[in-house]
PDB file of N, CA and C in Angstrom:
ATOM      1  N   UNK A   1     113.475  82.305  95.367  1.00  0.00           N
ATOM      2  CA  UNK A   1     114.365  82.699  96.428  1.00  0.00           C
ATOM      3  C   UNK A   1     113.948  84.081  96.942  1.00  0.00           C
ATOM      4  N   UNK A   2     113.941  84.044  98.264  1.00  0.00           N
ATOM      5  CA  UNK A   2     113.168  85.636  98.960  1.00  0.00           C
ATOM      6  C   UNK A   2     114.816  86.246  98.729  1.00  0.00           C
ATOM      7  N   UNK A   3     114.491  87.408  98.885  1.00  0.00           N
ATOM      8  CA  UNK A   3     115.266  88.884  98.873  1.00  0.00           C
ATOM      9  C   UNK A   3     115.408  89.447 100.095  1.00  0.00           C
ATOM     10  N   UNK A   4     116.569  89.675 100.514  1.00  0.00           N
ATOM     11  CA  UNK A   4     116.859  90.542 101.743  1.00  0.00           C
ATOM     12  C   UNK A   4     116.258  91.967 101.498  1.00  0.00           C
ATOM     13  N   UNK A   5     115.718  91.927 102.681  1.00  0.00           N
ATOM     14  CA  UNK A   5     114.640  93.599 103.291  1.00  0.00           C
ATOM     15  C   UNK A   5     115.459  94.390 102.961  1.00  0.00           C
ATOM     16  N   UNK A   6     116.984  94.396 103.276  1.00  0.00           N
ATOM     17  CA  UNK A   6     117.676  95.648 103.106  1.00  0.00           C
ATOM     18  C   UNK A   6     118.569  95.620 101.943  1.00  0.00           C
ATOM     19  N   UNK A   7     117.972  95.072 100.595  1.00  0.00           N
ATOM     20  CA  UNK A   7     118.490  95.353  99.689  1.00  0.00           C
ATOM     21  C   UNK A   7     117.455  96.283  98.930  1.00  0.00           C
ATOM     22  N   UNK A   8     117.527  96.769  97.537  1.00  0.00           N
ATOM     23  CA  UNK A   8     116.912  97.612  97.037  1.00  0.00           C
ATOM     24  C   UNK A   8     117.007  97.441  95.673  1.00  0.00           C
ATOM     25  N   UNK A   9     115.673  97.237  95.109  1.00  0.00           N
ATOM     26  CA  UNK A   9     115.498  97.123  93.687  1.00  0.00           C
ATOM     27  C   UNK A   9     115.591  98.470  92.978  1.00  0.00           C
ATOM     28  N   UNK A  10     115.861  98.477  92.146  1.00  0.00           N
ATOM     29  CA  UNK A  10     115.544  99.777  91.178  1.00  0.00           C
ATOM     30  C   UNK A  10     114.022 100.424  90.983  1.00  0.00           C
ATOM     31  N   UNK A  11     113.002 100.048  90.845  1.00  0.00           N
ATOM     32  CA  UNK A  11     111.804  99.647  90.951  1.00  0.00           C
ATOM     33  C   UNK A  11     111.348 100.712  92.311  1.00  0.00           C
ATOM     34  N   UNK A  12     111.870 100.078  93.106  1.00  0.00           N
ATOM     35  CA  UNK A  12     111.728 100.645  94.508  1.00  0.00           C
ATOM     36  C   UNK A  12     112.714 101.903  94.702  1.00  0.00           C
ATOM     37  N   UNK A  13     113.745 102.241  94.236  1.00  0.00           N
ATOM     38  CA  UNK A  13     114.294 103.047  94.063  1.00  0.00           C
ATOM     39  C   UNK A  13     113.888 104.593  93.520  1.00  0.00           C
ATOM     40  N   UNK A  14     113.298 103.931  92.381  1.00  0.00           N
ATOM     41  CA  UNK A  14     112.581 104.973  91.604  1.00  0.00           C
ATOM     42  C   UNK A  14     111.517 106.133  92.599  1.00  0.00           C
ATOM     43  N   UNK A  15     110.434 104.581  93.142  1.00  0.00           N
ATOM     44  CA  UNK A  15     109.410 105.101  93.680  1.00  0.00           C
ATOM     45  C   UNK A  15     109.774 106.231  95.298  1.00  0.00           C
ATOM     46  N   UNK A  16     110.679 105.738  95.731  1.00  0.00           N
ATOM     47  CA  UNK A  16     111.661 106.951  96.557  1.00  0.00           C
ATOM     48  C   UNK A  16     112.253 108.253  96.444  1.00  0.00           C
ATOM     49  N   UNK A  17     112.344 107.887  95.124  1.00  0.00           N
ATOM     50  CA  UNK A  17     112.785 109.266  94.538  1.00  0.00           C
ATOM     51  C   UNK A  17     112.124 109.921  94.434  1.00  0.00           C
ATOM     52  N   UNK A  18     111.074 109.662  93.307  1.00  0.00           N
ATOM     53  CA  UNK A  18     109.627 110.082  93.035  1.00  0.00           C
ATOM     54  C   UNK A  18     109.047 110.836  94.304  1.00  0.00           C
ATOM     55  N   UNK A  19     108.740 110.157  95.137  1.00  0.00           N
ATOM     56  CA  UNK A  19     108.084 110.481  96.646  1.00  0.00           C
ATOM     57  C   UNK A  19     109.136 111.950  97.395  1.00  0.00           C
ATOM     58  N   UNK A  20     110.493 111.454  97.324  1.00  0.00           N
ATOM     59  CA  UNK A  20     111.184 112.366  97.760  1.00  0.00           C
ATOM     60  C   UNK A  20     111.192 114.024  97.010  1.00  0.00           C
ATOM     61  N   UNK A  21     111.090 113.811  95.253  1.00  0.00           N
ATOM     62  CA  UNK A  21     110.867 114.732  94.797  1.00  0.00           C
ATOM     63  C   UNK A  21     109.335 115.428  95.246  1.00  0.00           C
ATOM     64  N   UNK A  22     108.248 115.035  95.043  1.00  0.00           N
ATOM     65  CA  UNK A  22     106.667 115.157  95.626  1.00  0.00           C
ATOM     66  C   UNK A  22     107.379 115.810  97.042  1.00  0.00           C
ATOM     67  N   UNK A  23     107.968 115.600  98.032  1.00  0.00           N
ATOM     68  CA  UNK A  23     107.991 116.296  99.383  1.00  0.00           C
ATOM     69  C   UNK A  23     108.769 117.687  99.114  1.00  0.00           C
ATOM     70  N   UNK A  24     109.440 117.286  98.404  1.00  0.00           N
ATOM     71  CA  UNK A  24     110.674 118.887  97.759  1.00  0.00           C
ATOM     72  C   UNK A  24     109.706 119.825  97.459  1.00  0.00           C
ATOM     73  N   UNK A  25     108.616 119.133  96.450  1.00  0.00           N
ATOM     74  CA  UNK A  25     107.882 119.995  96.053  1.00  0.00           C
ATOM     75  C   UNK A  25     106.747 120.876  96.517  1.00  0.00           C
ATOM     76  N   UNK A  26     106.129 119.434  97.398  1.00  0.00           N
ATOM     77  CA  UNK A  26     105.409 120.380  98.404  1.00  0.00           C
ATOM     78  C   UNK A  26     106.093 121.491  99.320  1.00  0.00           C
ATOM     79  N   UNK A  27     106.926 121.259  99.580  1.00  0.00           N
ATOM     80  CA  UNK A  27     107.685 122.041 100.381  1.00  0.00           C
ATOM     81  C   UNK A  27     108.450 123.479 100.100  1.00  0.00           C
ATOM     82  N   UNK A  28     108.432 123.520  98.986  1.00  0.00           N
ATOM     83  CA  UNK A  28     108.384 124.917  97.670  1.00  0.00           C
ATOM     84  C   UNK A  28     107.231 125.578  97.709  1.00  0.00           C
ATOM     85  N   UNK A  29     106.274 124.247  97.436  1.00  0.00           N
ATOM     86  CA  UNK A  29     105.240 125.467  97.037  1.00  0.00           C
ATOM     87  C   UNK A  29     104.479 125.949  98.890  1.00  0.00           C
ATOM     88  N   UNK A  30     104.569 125.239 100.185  1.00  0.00           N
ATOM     89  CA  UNK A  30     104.599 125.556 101.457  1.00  0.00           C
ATOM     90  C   UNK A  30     105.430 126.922 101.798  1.00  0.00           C
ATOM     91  N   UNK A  31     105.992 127.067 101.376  1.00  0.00           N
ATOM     92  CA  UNK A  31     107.065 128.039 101.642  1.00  0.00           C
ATOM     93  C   UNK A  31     106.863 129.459 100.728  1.00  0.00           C
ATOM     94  N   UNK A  32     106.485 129.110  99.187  1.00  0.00           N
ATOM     95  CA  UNK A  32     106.220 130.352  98.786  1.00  0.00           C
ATOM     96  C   UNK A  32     104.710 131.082  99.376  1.00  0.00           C
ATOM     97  N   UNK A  33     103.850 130.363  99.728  1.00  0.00           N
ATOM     98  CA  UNK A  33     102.824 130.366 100.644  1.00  0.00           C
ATOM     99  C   UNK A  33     103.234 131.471 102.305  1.00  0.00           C
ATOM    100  N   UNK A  34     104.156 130.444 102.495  1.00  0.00           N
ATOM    101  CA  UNK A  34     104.375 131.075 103.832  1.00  0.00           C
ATOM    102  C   UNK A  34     104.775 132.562 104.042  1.00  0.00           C
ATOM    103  N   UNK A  35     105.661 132.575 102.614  1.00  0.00           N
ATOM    104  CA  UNK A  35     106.184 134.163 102.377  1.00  0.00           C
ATOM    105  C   UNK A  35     105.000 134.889 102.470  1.00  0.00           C
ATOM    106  N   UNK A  36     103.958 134.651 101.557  1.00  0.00           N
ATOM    107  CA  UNK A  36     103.155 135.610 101.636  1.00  0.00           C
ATOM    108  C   UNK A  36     102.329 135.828 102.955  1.00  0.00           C
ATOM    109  N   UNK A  37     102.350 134.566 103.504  1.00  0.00           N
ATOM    110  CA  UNK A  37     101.517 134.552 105.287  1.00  0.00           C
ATOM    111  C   UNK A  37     101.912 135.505 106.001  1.00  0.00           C
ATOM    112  N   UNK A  38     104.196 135.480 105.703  1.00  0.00           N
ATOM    113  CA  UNK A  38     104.378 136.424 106.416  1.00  0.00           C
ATOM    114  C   UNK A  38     104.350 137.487 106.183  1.00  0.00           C
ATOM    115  N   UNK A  39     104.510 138.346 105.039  1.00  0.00           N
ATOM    116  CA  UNK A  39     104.263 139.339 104.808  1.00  0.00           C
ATOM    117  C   UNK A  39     102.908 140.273 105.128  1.00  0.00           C
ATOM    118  N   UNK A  40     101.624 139.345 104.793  1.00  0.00           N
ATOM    119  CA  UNK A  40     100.496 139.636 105.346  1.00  0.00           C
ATOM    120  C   UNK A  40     100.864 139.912 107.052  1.00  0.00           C
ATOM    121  N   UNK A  41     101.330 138.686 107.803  1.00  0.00           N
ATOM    122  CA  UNK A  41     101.354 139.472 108.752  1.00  0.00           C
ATOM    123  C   UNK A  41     101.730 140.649 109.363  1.00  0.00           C
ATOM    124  N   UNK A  42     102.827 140.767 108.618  1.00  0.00           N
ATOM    125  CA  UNK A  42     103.441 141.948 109.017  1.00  0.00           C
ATOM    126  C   UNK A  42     102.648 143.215 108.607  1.00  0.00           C
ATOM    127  N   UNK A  43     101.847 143.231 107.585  1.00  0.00           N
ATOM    128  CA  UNK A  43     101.096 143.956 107.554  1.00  0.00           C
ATOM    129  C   UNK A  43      99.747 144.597 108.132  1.00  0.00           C
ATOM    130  N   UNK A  44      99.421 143.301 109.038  1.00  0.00           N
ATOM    131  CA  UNK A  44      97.967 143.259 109.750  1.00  0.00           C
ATOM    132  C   UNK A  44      98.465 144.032 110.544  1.00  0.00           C
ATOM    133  N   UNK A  45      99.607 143.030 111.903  1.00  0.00           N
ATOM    134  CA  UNK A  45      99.934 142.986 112.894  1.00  0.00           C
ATOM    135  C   UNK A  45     100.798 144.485 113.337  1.00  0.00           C
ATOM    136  N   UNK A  46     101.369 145.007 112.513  1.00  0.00           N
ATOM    137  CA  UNK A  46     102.676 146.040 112.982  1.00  0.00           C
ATOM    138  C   UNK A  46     101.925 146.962 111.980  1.00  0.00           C
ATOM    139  N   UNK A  47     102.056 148.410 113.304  1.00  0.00           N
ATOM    140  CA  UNK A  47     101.625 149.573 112.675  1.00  0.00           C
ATOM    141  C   UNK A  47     102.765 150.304 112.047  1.00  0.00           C
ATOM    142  N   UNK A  48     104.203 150.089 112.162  1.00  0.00           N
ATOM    143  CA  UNK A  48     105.114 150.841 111.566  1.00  0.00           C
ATOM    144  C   UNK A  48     105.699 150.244 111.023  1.00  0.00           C
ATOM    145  N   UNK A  49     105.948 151.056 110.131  1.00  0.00           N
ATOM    146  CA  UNK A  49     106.590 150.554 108.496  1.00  0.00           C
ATOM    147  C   UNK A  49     107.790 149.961 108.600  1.00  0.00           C
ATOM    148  N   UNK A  50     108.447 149.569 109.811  1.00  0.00           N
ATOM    149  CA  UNK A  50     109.519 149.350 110.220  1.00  0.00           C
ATOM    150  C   UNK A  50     109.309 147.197 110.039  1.00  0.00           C
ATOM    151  N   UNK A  51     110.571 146.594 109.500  1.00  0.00           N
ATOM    152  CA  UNK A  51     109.898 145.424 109.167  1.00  0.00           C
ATOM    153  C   UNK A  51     110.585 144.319 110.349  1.00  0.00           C
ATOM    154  N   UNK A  52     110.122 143.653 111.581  1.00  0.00           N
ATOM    155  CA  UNK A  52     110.820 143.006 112.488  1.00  0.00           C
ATOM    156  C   UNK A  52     111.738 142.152 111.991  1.00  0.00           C
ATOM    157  N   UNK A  53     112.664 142.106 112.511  1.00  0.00           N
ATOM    158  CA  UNK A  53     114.024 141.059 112.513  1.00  0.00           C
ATOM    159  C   UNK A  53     113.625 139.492 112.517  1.00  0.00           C
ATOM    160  N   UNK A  54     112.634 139.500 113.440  1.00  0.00           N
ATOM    161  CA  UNK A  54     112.466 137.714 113.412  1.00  0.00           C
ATOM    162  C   UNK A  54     111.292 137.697 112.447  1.00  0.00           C
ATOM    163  N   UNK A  55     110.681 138.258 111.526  1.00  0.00           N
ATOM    164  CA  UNK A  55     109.957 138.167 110.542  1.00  0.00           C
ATOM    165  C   UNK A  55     110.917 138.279 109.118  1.00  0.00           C
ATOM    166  N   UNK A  56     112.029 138.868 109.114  1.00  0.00           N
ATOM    167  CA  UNK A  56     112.775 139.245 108.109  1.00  0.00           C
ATOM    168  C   UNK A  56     114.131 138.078 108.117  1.00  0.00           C
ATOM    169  N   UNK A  57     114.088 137.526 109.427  1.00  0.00           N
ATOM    170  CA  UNK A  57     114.466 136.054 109.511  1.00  0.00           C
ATOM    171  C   UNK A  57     114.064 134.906 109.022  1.00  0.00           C
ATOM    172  N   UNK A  58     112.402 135.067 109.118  1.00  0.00           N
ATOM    173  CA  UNK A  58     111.384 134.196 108.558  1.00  0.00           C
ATOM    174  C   UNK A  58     111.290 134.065 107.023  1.00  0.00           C
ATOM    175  N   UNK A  59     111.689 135.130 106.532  1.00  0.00           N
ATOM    176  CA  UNK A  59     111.379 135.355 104.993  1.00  0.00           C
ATOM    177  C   UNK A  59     112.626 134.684 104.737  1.00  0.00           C
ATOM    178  N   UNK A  60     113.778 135.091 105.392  1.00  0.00           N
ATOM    179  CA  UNK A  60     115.119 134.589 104.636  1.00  0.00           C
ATOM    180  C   UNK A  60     115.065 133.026 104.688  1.00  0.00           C
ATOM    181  N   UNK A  61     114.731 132.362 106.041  1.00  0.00           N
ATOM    182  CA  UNK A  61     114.799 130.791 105.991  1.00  0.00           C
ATOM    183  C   UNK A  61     113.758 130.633 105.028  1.00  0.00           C
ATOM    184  N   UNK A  62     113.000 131.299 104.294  1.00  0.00           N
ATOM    185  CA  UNK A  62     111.460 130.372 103.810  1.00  0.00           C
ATOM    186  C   UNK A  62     112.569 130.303 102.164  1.00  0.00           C
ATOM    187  N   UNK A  63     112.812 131.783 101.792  1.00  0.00           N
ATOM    188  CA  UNK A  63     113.903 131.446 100.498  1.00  0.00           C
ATOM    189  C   UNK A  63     114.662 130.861 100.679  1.00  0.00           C
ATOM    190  N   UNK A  64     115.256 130.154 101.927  1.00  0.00           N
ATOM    191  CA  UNK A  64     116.369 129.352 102.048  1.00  0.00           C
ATOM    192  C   UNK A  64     116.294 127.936 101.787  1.00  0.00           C
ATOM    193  N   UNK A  65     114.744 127.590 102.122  1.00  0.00           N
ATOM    194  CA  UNK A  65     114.104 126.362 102.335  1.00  0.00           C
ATOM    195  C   UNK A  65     113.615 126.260 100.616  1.00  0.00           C
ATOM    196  N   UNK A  66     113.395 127.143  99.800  1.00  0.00           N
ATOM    197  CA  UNK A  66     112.618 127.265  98.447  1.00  0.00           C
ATOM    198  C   UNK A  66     114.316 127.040  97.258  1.00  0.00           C
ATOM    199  N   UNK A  67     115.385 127.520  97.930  1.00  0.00           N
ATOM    200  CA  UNK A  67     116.333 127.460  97.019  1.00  0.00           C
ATOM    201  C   UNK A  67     117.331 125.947  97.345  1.00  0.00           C
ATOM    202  N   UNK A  68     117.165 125.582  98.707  1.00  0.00           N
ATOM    203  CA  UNK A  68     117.332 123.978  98.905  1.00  0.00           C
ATOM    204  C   UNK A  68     116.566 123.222  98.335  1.00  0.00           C
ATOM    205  N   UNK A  69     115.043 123.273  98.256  1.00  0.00           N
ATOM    206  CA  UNK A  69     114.598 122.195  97.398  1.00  0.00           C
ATOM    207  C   UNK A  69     114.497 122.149  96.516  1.00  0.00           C
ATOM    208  N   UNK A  70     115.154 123.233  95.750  1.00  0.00           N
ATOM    209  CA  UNK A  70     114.925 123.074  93.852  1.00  0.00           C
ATOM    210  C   UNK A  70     116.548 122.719  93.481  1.00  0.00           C
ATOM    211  N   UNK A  71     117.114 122.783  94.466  1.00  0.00           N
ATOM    212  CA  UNK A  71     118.496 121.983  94.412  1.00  0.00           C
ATOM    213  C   UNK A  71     118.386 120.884  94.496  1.00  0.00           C
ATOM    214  N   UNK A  72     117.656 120.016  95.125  1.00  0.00           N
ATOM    215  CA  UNK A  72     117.465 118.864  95.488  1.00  0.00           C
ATOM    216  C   UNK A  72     116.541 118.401  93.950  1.00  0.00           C
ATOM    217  N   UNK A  73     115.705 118.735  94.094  1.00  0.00           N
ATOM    218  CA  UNK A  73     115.049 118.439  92.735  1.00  0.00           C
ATOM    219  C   UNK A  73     115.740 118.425  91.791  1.00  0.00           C
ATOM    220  N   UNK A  74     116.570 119.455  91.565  1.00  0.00           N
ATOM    221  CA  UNK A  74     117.014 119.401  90.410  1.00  0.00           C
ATOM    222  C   UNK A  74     118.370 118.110  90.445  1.00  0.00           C
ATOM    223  N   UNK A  75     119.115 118.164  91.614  1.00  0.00           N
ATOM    224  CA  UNK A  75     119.955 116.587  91.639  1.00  0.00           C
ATOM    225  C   UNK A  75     119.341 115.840  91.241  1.00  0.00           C
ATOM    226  N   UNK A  76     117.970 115.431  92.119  1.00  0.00           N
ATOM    227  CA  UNK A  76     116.995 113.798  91.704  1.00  0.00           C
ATOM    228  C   UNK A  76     116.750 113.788  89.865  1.00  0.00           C
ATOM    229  N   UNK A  77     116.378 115.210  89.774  1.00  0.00           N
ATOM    230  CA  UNK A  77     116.020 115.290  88.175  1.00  0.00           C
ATOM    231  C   UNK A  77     117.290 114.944  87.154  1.00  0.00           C
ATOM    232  N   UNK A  78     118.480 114.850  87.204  1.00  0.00           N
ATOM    233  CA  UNK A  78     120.044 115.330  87.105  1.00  0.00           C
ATOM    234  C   UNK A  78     120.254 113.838  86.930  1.00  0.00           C
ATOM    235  N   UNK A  79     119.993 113.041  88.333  1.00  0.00           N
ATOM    236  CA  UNK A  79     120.348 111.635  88.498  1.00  0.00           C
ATOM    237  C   UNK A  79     119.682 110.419  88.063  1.00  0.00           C
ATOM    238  N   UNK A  80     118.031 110.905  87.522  1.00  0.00           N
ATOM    239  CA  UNK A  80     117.351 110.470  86.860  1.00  0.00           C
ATOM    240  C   UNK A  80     117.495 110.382  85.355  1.00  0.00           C
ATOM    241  N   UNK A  81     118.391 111.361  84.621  1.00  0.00           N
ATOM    242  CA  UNK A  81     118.345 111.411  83.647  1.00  0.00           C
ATOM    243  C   UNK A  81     119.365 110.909  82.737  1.00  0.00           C
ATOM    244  N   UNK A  82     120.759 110.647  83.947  1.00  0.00           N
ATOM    245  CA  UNK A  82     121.875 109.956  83.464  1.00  0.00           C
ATOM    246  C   UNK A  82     122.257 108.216  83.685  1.00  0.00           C
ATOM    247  N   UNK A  83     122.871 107.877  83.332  1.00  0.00           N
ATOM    248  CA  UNK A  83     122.908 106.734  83.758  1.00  0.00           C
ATOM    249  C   UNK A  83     124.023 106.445  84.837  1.00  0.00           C
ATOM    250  N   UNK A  84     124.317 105.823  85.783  1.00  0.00           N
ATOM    251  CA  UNK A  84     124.821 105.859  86.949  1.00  0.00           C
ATOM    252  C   UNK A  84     125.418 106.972  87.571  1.00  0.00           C
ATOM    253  N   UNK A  85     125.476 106.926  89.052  1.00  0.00           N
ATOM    254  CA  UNK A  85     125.200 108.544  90.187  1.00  0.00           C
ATOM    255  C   UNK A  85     126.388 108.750  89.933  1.00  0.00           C
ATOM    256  N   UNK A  86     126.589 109.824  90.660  1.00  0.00           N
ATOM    257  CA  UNK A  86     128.023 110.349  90.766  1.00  0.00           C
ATOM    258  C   UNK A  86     128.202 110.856  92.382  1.00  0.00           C
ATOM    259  N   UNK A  87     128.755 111.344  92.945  1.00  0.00           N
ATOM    260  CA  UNK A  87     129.270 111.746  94.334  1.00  0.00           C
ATOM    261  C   UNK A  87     128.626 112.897  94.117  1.00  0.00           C
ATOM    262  N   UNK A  88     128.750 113.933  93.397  1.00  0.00           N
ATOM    263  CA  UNK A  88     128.336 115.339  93.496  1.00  0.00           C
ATOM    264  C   UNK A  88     126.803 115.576  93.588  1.00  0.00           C
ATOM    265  N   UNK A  89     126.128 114.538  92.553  1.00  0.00           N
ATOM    266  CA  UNK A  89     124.793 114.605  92.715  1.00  0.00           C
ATOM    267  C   UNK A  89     124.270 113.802  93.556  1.00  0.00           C
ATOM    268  N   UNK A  90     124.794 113.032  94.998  1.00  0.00           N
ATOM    269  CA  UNK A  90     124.115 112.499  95.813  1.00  0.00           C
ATOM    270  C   UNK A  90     124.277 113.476  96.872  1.00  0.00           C
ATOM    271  N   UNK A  91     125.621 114.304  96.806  1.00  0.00           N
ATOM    272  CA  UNK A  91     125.549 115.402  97.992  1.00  0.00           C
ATOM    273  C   UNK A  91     124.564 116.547  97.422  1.00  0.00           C
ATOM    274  N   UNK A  92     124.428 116.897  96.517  1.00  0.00           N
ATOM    275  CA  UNK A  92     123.660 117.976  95.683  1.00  0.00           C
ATOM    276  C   UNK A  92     121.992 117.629  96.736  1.00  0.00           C
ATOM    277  N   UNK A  93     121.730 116.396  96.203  1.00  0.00           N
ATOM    278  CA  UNK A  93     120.445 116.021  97.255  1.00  0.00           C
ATOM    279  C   UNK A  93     119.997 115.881  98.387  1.00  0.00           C
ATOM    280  N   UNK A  94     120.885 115.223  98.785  1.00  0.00           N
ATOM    281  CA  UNK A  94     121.148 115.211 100.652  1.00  0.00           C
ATOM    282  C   UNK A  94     120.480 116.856 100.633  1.00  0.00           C
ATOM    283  N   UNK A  95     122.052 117.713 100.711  1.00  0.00           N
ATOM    284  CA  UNK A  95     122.231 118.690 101.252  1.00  0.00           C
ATOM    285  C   UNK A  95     121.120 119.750 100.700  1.00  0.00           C
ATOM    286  N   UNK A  96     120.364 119.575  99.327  1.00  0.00           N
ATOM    287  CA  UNK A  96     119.731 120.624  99.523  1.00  0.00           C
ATOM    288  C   UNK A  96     118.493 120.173  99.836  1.00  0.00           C
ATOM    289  N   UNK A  97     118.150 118.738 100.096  1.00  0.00           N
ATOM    290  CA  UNK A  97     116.666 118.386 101.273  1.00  0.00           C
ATOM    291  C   UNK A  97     116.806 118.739 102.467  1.00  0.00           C
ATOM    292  N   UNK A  98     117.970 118.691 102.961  1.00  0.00           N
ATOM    293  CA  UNK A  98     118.265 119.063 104.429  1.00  0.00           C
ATOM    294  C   UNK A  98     118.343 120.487 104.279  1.00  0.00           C
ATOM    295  N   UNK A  99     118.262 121.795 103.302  1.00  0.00           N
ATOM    296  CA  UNK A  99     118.259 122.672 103.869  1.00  0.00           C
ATOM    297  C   UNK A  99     116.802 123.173 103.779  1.00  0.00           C
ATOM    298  N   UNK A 100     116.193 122.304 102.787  1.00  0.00           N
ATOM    299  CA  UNK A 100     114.436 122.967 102.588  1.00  0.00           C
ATOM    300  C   UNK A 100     114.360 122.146 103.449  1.00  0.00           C
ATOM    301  N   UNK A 101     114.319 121.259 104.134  1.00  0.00           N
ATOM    302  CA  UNK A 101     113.538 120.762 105.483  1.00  0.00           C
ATOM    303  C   UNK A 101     113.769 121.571 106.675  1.00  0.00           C
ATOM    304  N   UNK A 102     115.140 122.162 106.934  1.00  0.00           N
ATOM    305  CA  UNK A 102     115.448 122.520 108.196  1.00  0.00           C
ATOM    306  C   UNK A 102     115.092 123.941 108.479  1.00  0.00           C
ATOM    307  N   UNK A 103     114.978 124.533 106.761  1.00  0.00           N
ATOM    308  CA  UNK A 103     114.927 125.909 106.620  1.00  0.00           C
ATOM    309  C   UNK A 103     113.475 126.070 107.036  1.00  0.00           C
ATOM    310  N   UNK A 104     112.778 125.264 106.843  1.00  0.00           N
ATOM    311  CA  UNK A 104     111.232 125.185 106.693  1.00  0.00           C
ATOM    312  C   UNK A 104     110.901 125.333 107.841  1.00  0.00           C
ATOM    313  N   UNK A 105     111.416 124.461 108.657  1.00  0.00           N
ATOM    314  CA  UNK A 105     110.891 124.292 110.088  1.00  0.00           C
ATOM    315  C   UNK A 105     111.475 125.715 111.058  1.00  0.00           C
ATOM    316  N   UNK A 106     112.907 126.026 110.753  1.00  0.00           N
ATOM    317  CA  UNK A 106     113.674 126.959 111.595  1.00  0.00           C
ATOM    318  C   UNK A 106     112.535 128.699 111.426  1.00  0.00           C
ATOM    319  N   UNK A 107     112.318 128.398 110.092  1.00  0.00           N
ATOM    320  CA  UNK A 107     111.383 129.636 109.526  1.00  0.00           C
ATOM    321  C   UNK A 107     110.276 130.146 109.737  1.00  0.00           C
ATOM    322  N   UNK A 108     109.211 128.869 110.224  1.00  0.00           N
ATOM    323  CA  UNK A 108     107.762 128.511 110.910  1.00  0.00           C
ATOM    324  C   UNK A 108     108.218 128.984 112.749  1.00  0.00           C
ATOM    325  N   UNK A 109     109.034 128.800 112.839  1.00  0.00           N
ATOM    326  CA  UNK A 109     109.509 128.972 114.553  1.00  0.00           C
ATOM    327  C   UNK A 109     110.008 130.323 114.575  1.00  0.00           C
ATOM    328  N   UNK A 110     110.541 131.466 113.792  1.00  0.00           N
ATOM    329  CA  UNK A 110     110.865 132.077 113.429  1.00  0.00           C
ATOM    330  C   UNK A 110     109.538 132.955 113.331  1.00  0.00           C
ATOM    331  N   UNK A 111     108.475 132.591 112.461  1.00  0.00           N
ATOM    332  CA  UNK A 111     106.760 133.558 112.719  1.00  0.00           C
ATOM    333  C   UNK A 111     106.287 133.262 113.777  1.00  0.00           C
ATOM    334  N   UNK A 112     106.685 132.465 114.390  1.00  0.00           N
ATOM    335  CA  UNK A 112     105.682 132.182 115.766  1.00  0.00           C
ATOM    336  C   UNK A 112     105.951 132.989 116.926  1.00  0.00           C
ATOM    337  N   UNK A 113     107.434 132.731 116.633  1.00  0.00           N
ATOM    338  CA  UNK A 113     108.047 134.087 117.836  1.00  0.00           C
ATOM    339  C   UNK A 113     107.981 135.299 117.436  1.00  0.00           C
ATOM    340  N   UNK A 114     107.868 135.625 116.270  1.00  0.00           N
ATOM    341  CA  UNK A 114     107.539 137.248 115.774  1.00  0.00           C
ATOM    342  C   UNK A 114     106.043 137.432 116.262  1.00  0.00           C
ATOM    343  N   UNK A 115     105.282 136.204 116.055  1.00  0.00           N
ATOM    344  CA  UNK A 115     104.187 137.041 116.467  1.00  0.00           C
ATOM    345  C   UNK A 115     103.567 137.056 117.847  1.00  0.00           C
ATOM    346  N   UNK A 116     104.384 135.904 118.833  1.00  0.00           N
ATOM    347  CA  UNK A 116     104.104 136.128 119.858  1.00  0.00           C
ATOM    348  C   UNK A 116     104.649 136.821 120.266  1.00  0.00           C
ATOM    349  N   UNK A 117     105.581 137.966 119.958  1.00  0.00           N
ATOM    350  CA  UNK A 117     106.016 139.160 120.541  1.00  0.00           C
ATOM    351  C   UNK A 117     105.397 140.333 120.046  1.00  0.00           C
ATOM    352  N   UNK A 118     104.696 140.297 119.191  1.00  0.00           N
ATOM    353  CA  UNK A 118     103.601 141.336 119.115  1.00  0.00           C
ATOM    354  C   UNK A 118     102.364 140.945 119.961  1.00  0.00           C
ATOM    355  N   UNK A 119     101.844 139.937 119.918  1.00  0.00           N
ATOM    356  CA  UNK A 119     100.520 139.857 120.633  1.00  0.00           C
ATOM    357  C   UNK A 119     100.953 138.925 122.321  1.00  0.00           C
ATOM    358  N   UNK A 120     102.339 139.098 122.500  1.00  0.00           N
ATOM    359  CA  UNK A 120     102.218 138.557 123.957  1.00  0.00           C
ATOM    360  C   UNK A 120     102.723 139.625 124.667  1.00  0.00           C
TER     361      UNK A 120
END
């Protein structure tokens, strides 16, 4: 007997998770990266010791994006280890993928405009 597409094995479940954790993670270690990108820049680019706002914006979303996905990880890790979910640890995940994803991106847009206002 075939299986409806939109049901979900455990099996397949797993491997989602798995994958979802792998993006958390890349996305940690993208971000502690980026800190240092920005900091370098700020160091190339600006002659005074003075540190720009939309670079000091940039740093805050990149820790924002680094402390959402180890929330998230740590739910998937949390929900992996018990036996059936709970409400707290499915919002625990959601919400802290959605803030390392959004933080990530808001943060990258955030150096771009810092530095096109130095070099534009």
């Amino acid at each position: 007997m075939r299986r409806a597409v939109n049901q979900t094995s455990p099996e397949n479940l797993d491997a989602v998770f798995k994958q979802l954790f792998d993006l958390l993670k890349h996305l940690t270690t993208l971000s502690s990266g980026a800190i240092l990108l920005a900091v370098t820049v700020w160091e190339k680019l600006y002659d005074s010791p003075e540190f720009p706002a939309s670079l000091f914006g940039a740093l805050g979303l990149f820790f924002l994006s680094i402390v959402g996905s180890i929330t998230s990880m740590f739910g998937l890790a949390l929900g992996a280890s018990t036996i059936g979910e709970t409400r707290l640890n499915k919002f625990t995940v959601i919400f802290g993928a959605f803030l390392g994803i959004v933080g990530f991106i808001f943060a990258l847009l955030f150096v771009v405009v810092s530095v096109l206002q130095r070099t534009g």
